[in-house]
Protein backbone atom coordinates (compact mmCIF):
# COMPACT_ATOMS: atom_id res chain seq x y z
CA UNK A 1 -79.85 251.08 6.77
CA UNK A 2 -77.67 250.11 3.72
CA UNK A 3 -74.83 247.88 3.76
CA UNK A 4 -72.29 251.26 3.79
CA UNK A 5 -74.04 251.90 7.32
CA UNK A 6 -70.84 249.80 8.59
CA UNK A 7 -68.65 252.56 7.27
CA UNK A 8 -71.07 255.51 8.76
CA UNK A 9 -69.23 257.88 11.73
CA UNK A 10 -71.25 257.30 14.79
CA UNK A 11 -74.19 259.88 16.11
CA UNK A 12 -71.55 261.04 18.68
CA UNK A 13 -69.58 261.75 15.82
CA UNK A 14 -71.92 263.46 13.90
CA UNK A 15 -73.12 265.75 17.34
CA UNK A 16 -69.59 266.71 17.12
CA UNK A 17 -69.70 267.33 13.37
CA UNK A 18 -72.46 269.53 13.80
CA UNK A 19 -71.32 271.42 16.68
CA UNK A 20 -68.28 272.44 14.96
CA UNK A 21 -68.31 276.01 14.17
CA UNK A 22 -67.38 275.34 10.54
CA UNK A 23 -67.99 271.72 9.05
CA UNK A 24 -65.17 272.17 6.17
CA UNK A 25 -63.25 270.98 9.05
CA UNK A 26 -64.06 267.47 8.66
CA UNK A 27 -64.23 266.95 4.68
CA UNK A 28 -64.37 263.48 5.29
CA UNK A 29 -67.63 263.49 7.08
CA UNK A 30 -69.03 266.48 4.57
CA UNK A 31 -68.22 264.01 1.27
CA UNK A 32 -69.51 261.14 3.55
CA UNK A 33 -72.61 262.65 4.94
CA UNK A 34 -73.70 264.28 0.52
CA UNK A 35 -73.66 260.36 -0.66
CA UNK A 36 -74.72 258.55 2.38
CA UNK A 37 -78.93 258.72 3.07
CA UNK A 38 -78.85 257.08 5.92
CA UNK A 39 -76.19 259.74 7.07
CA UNK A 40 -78.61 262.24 6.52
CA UNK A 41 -81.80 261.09 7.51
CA UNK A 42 -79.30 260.57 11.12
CA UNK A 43 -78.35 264.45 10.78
CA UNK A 44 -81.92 265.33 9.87
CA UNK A 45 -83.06 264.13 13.31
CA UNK A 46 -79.77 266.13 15.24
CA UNK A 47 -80.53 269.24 13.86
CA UNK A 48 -84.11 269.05 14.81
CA UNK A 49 -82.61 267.81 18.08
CA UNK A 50 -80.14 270.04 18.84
CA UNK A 51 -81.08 272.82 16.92
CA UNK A 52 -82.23 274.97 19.67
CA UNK A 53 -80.06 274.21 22.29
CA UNK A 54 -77.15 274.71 19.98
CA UNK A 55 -78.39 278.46 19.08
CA UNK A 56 -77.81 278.69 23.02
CA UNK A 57 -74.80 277.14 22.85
CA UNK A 58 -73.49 279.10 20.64
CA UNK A 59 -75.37 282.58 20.79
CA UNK A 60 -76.30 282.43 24.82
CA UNK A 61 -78.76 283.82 25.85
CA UNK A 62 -78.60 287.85 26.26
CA UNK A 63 -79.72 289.27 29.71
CA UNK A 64 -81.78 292.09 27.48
CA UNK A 65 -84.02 289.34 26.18
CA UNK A 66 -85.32 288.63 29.83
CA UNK A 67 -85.21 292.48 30.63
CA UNK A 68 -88.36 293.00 28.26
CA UNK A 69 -90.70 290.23 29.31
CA UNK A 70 -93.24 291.26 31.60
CA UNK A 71 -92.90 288.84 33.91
CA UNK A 72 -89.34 290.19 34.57
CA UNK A 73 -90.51 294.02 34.85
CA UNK A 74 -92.92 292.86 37.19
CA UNK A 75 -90.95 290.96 39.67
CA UNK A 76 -87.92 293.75 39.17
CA UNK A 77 -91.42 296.56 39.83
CA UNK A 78 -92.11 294.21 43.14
CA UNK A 79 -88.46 293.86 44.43
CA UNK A 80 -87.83 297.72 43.89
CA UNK A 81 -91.39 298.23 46.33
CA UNK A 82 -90.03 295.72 49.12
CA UNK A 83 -86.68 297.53 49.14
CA UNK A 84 -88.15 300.87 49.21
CA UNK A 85 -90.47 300.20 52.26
CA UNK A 86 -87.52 298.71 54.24
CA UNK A 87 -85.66 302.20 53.61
C-alpha cells in the first residue's frame, strides 16, 4: 500500500459504502476511492465478495424462483400424494 493508505476509510467502511443504495451519498469516499489504487484494488475484492449476497440482500429471493425447479415440483408432487392417501 502507498503512504495515503493512512488516510484510506476502513473495509468496514467501504462494505458500508457499497451497500448503500446510492454511493453519491458519500462523495467523500467516491473522490477518495477514483484517485486511491489501493482503494480500489480493496473494493475490487468486496464486490467479488459480496456481490452475490448483496443481489439477495437487496433483490431477495422470489418464492417463484424455487416454484420452477424440479426438485421443488417433486417434493410439492410427493407431499400432495401423502396428503391425499391420509384423506
Amino acid at each position: 500500500m502507498t503512504d495515503r493508505s493512512q488516510n484510506c476509510p476502513n473495509q468496514d467502511d467501504w462494505i458500508l459504502f457499497l451497500q448503500a443504495e446510492d454511493n453519491k451519498s458519500s462523495p467523500e469516499m467516491a473522490r477518495h476511492l477514483e484517485d486511491c489504487p489501493d482503494c480500489q484494488q480493496v473494493v475490487l475484492g468486496l464486490e467479488e465478495e459480496l456481490g452475490p449476497l448483496q443481489s439477495l440482500l437487496r433483490h431477495g429471493v422470489r418464492q417463484e424462483d424455487f416454484a420452477s425447479e424440479r426438485e421443488c415440483q417433486q417434493a410439492a408432487q410427493n407431499l400432495i400424494k401423502k396428503t391425499e392417501h391420509k384423506m
